[in-house]
PDB file of N, CA and C in Angstrom:
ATOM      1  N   UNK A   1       0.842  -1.176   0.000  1.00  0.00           N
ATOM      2  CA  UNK A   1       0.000   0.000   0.000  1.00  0.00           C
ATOM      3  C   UNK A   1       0.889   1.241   0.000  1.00  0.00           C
ATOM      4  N   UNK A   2       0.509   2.379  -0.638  1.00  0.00           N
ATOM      5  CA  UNK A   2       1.046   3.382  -0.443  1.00  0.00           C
ATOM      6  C   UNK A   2       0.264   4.442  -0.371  1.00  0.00           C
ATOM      7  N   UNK A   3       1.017   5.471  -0.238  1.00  0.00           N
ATOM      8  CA  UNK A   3       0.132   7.448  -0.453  1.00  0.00           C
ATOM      9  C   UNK A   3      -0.359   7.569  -1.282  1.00  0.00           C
ATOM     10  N   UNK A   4      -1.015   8.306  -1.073  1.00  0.00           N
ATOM     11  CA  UNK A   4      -1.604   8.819  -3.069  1.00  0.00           C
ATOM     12  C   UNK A   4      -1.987  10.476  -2.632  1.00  0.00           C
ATOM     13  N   UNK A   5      -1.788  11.214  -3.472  1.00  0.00           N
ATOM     14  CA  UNK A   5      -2.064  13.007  -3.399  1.00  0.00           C
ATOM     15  C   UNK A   5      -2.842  13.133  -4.572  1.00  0.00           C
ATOM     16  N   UNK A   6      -4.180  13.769  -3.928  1.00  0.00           N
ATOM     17  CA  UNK A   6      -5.402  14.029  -4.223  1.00  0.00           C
ATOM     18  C   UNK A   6      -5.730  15.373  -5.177  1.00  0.00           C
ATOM     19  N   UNK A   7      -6.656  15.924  -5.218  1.00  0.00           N
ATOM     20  CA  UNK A   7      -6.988  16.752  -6.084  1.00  0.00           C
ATOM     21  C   UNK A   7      -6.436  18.242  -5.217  1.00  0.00           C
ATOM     22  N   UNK A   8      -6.908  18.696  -3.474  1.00  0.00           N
ATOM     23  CA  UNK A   8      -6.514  19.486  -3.139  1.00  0.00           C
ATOM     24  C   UNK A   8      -4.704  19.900  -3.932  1.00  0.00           C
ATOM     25  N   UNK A   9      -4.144  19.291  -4.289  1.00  0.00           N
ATOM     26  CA  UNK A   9      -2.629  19.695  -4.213  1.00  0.00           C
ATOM     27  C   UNK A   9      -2.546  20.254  -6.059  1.00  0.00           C
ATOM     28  N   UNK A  10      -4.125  20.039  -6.565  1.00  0.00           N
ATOM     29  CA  UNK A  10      -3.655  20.857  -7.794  1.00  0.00           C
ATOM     30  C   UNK A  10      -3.978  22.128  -7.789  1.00  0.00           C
ATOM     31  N   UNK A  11      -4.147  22.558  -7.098  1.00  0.00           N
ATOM     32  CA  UNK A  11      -4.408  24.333  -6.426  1.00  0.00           C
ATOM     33  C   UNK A  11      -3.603  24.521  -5.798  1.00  0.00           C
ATOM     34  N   UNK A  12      -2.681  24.118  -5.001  1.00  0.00           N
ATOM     35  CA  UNK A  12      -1.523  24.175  -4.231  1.00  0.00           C
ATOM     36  C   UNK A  12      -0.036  23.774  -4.926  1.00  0.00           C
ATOM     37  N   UNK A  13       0.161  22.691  -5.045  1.00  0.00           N
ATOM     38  CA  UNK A  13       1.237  22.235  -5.758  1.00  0.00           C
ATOM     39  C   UNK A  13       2.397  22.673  -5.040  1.00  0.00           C
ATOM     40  N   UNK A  14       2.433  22.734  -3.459  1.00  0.00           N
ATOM     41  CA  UNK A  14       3.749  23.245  -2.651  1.00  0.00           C
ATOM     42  C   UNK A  14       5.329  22.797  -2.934  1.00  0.00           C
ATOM     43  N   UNK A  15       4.825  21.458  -2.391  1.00  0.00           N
ATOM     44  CA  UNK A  15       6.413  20.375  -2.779  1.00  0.00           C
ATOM     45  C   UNK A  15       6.965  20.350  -1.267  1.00  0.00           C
ATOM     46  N   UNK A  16       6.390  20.750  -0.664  1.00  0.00           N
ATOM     47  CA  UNK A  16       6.685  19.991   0.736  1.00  0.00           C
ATOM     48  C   UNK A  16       7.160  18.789   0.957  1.00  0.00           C
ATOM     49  N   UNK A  17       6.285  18.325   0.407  1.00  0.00           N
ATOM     50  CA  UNK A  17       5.959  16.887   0.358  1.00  0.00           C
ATOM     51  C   UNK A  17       7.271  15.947  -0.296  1.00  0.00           C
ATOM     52  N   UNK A  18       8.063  16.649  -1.518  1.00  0.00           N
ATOM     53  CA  UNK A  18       9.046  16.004  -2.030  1.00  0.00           C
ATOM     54  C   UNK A  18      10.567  16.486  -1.111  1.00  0.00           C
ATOM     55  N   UNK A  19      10.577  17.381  -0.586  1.00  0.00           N
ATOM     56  CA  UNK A  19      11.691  17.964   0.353  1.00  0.00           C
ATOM     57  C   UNK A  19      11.767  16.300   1.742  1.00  0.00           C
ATOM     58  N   UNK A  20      10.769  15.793   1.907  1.00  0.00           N
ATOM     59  CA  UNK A  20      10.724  15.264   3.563  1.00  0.00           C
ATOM     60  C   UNK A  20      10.868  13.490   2.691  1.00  0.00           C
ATOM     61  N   UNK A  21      10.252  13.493   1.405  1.00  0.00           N
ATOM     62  CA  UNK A  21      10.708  12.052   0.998  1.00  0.00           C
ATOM     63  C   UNK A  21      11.453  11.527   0.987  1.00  0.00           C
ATOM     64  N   UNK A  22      11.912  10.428   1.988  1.00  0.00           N
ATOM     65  CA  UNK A  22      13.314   9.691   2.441  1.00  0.00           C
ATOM     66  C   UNK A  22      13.762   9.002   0.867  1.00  0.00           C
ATOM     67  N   UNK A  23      12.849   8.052   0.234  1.00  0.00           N
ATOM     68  CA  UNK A  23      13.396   7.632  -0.901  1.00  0.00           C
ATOM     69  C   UNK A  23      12.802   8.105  -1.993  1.00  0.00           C
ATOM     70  N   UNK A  24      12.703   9.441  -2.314  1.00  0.00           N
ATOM     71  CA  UNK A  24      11.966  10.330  -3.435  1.00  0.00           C
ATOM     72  C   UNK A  24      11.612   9.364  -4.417  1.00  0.00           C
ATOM     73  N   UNK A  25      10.044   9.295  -3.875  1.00  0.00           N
ATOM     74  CA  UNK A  25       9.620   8.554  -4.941  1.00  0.00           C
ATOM     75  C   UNK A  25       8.110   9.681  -5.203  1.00  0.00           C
ATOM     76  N   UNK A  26       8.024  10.901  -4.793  1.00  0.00           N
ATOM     77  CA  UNK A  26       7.288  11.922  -5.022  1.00  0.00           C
ATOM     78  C   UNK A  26       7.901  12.528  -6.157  1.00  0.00           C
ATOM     79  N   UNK A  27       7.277  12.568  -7.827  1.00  0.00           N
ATOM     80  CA  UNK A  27       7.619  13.406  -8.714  1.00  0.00           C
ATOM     81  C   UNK A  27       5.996  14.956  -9.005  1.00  0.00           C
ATOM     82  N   UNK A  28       6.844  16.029  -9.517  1.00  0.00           N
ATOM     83  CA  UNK A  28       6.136  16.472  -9.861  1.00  0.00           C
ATOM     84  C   UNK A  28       5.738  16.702 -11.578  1.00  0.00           C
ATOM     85  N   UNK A  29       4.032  16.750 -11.797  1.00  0.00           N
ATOM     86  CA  UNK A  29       3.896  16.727 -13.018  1.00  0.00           C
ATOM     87  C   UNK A  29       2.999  18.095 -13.255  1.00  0.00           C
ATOM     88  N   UNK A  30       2.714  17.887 -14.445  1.00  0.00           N
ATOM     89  CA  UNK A  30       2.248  19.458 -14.791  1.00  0.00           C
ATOM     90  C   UNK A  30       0.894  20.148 -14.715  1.00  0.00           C
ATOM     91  N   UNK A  31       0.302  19.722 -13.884  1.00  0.00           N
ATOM     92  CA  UNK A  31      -0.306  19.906 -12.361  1.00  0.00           C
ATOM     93  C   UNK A  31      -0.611  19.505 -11.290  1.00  0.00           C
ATOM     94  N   UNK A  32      -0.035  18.841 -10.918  1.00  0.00           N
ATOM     95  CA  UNK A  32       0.112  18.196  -9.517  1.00  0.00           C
ATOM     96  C   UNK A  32       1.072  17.543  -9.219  1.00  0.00           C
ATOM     97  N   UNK A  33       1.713  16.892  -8.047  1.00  0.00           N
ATOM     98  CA  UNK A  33       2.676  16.232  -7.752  1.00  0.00           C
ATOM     99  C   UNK A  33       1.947  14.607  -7.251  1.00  0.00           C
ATOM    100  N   UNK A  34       2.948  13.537  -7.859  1.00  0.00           N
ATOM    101  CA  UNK A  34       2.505  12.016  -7.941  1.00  0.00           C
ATOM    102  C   UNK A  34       3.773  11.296  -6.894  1.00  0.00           C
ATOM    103  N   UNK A  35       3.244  10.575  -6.103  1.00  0.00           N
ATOM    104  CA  UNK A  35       3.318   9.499  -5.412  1.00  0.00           C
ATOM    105  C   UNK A  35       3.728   7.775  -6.210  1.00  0.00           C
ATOM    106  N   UNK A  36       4.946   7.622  -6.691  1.00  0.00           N
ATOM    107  CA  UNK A  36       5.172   6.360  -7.111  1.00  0.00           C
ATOM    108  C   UNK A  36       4.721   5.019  -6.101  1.00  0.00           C
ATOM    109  N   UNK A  37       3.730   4.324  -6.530  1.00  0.00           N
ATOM    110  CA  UNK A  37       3.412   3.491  -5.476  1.00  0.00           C
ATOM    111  C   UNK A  37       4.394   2.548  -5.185  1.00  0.00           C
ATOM    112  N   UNK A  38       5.018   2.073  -6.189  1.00  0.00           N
ATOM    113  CA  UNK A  38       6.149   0.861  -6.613  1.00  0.00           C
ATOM    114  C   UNK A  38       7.845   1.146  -5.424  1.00  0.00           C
ATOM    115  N   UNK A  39       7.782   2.402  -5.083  1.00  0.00           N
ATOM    116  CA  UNK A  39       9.237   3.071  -4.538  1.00  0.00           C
ATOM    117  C   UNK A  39       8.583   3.408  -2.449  1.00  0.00           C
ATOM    118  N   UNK A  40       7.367   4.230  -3.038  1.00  0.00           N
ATOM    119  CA  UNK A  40       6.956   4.477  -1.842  1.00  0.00           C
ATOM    120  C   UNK A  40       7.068   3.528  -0.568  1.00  0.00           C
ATOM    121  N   UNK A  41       7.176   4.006   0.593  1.00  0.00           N
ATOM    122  CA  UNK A  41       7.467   2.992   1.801  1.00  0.00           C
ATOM    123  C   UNK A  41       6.610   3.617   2.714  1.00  0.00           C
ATOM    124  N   UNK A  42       5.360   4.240   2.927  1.00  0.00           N
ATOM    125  CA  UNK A  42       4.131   4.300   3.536  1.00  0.00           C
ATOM    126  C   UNK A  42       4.743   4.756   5.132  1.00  0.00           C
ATOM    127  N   UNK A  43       6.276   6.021   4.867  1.00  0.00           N
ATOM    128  CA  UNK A  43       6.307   6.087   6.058  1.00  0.00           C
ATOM    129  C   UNK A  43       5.716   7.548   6.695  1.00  0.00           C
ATOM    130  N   UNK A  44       4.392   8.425   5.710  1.00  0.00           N
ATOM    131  CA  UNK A  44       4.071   8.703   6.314  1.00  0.00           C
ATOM    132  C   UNK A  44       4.413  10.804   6.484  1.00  0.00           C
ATOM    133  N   UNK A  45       5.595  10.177   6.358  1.00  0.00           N
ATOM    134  CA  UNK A  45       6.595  11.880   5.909  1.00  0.00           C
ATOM    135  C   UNK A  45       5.901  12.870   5.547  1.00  0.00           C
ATOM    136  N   UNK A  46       5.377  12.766   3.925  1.00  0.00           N
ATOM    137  CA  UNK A  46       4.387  13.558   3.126  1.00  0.00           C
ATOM    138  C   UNK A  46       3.726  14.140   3.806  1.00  0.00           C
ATOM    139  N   UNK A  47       2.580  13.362   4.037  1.00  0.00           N
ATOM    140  CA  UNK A  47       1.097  13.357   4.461  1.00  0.00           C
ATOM    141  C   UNK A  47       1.042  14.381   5.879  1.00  0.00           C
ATOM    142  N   UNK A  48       2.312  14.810   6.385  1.00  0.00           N
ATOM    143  CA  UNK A  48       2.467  15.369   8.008  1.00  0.00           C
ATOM    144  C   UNK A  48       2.596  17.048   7.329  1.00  0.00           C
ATOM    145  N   UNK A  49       3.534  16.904   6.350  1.00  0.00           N
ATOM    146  CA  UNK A  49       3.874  18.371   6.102  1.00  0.00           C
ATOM    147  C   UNK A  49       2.928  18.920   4.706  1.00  0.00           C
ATOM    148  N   UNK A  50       1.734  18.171   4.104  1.00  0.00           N
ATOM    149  CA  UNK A  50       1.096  18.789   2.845  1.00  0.00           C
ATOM    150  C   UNK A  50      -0.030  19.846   3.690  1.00  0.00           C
ATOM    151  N   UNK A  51       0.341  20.785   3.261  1.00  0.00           N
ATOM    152  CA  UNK A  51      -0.266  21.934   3.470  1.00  0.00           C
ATOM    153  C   UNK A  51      -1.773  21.985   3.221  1.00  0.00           C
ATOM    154  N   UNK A  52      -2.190  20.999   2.759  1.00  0.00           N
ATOM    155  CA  UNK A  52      -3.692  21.412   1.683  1.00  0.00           C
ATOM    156  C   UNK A  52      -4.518  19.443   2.128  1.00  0.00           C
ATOM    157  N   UNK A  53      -3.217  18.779   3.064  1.00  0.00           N
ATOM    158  CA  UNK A  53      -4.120  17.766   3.471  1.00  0.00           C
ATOM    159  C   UNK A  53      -4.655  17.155   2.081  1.00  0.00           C
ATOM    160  N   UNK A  54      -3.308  17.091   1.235  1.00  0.00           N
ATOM    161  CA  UNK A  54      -3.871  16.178  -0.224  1.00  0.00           C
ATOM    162  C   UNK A  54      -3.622  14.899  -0.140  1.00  0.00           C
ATOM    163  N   UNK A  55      -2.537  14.242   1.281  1.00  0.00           N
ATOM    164  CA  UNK A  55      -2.343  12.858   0.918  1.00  0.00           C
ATOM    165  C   UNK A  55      -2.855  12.110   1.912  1.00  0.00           C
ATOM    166  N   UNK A  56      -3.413  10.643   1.393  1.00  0.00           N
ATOM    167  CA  UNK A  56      -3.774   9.649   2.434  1.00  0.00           C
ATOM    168  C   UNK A  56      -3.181   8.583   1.857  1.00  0.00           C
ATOM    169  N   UNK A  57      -3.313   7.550   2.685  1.00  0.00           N
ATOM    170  CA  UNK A  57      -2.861   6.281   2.652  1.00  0.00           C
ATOM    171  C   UNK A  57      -4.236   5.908   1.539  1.00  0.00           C
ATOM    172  N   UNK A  58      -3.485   5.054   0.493  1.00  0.00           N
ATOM    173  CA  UNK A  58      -4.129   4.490  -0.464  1.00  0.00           C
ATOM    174  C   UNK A  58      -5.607   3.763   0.423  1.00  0.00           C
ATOM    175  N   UNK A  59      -5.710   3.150   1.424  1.00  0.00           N
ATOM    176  CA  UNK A  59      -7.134   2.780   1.463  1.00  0.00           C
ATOM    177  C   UNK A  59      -7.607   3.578   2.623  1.00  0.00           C
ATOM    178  N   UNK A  60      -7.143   4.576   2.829  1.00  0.00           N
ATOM    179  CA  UNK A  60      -7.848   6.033   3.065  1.00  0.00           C
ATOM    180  C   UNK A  60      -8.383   6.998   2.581  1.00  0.00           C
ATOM    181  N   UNK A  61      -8.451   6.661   1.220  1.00  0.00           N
ATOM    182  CA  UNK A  61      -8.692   8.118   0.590  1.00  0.00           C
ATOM    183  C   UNK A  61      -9.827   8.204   0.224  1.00  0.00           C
ATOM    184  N   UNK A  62     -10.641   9.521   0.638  1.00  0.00           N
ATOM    185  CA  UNK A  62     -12.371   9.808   0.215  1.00  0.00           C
ATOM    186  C   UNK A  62     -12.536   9.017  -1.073  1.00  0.00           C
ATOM    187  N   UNK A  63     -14.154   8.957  -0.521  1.00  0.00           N
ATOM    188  CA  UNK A  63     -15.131   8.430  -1.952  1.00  0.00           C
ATOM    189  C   UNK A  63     -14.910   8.652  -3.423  1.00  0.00           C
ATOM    190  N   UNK A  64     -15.018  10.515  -2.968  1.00  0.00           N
ATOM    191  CA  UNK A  64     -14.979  11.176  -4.053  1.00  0.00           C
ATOM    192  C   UNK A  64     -13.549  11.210  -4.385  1.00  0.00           C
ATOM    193  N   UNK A  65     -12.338  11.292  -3.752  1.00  0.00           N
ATOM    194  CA  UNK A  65     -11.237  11.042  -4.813  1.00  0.00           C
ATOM    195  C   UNK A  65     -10.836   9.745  -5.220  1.00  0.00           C
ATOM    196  N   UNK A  66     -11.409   8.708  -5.296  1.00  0.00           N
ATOM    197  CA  UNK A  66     -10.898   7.621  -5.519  1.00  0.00           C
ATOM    198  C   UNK A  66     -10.166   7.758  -6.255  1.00  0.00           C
ATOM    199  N   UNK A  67     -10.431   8.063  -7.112  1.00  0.00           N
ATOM    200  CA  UNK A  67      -9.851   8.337  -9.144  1.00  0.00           C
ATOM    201  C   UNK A  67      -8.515   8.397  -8.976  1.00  0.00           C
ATOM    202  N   UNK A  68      -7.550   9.312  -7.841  1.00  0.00           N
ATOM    203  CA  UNK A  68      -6.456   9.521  -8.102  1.00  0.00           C
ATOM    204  C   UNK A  68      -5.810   8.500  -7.281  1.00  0.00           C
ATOM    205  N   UNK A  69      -6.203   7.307  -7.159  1.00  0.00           N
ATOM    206  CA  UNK A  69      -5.257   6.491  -7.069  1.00  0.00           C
ATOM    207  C   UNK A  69      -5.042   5.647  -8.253  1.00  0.00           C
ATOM    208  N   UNK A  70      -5.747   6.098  -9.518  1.00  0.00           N
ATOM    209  CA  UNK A  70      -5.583   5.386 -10.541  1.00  0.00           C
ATOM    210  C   UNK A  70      -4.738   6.517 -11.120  1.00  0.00           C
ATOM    211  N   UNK A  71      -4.835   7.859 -10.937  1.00  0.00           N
ATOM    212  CA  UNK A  71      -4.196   8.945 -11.586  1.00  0.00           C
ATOM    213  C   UNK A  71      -2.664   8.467 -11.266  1.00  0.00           C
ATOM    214  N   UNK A  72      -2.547   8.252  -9.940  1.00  0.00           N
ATOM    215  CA  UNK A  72      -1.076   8.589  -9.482  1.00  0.00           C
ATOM    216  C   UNK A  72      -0.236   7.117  -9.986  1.00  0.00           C
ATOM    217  N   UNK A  73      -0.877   6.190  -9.935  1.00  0.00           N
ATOM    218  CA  UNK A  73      -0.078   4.879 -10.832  1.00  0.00           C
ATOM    219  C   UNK A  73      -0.088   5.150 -12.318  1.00  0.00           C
ATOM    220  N   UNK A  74      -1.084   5.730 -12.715  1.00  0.00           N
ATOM    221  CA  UNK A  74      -0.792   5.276 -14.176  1.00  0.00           C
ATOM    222  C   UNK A  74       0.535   6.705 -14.832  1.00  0.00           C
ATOM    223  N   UNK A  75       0.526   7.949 -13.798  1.00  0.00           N
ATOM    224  CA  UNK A  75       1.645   8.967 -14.084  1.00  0.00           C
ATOM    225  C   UNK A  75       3.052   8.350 -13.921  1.00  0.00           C
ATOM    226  N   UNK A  76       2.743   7.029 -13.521  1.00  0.00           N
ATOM    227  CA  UNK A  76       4.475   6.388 -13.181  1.00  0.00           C
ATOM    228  C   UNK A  76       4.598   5.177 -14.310  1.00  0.00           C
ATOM    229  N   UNK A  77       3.625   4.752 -15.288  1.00  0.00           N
ATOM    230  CA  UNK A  77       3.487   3.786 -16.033  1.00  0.00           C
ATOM    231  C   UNK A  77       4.664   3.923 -16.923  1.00  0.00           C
ATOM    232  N   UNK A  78       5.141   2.717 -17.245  1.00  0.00           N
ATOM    233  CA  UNK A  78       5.803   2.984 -18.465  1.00  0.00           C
ATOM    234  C   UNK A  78       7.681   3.558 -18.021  1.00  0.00           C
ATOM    235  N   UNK A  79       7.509   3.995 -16.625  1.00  0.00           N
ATOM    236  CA  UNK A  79       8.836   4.357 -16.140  1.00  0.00           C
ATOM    237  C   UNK A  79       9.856   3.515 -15.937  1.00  0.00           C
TER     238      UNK A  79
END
């Protein structure tokens, strides 16, 4: 399981979040910043310092954002 960053962080787009990533597996794309699930280690880092409360633990995340846990794997596809 890993993080996933939600829709709040495409109005924000700080990068907090990639400064505190022990094994940067947070990239940013060209509007929002993605969570590699494959690298990620669910320790948590992110999710303390996102300003806008965009990340949860993959089977945390609202109803309504489900979607971007399909967003944030498929932005790492192919890598």
């Amino acid at each position: 399981m890993a993080f996933v960053i939600t829709s709040p962080c495409m109005e924000e787009k700080s990068g907090e979040c990639v400064e505190v990533c022990p094994v940067d597996c947070i990239e940013e794309g060209e509007d929002m910043f993605y969570i590699d699930p494959n690298i990620c280690i669910d320790c948590g880092a992110c999710e303390a310092v996102c300003p806008v409360e965009a990340i949860y633990m993959e089977d945390e995340v609202p109803e309504e954002e489900q979607k971007y846990i399909g967003i944030n794997q498929k932005f790492f596809e192919g890598r």
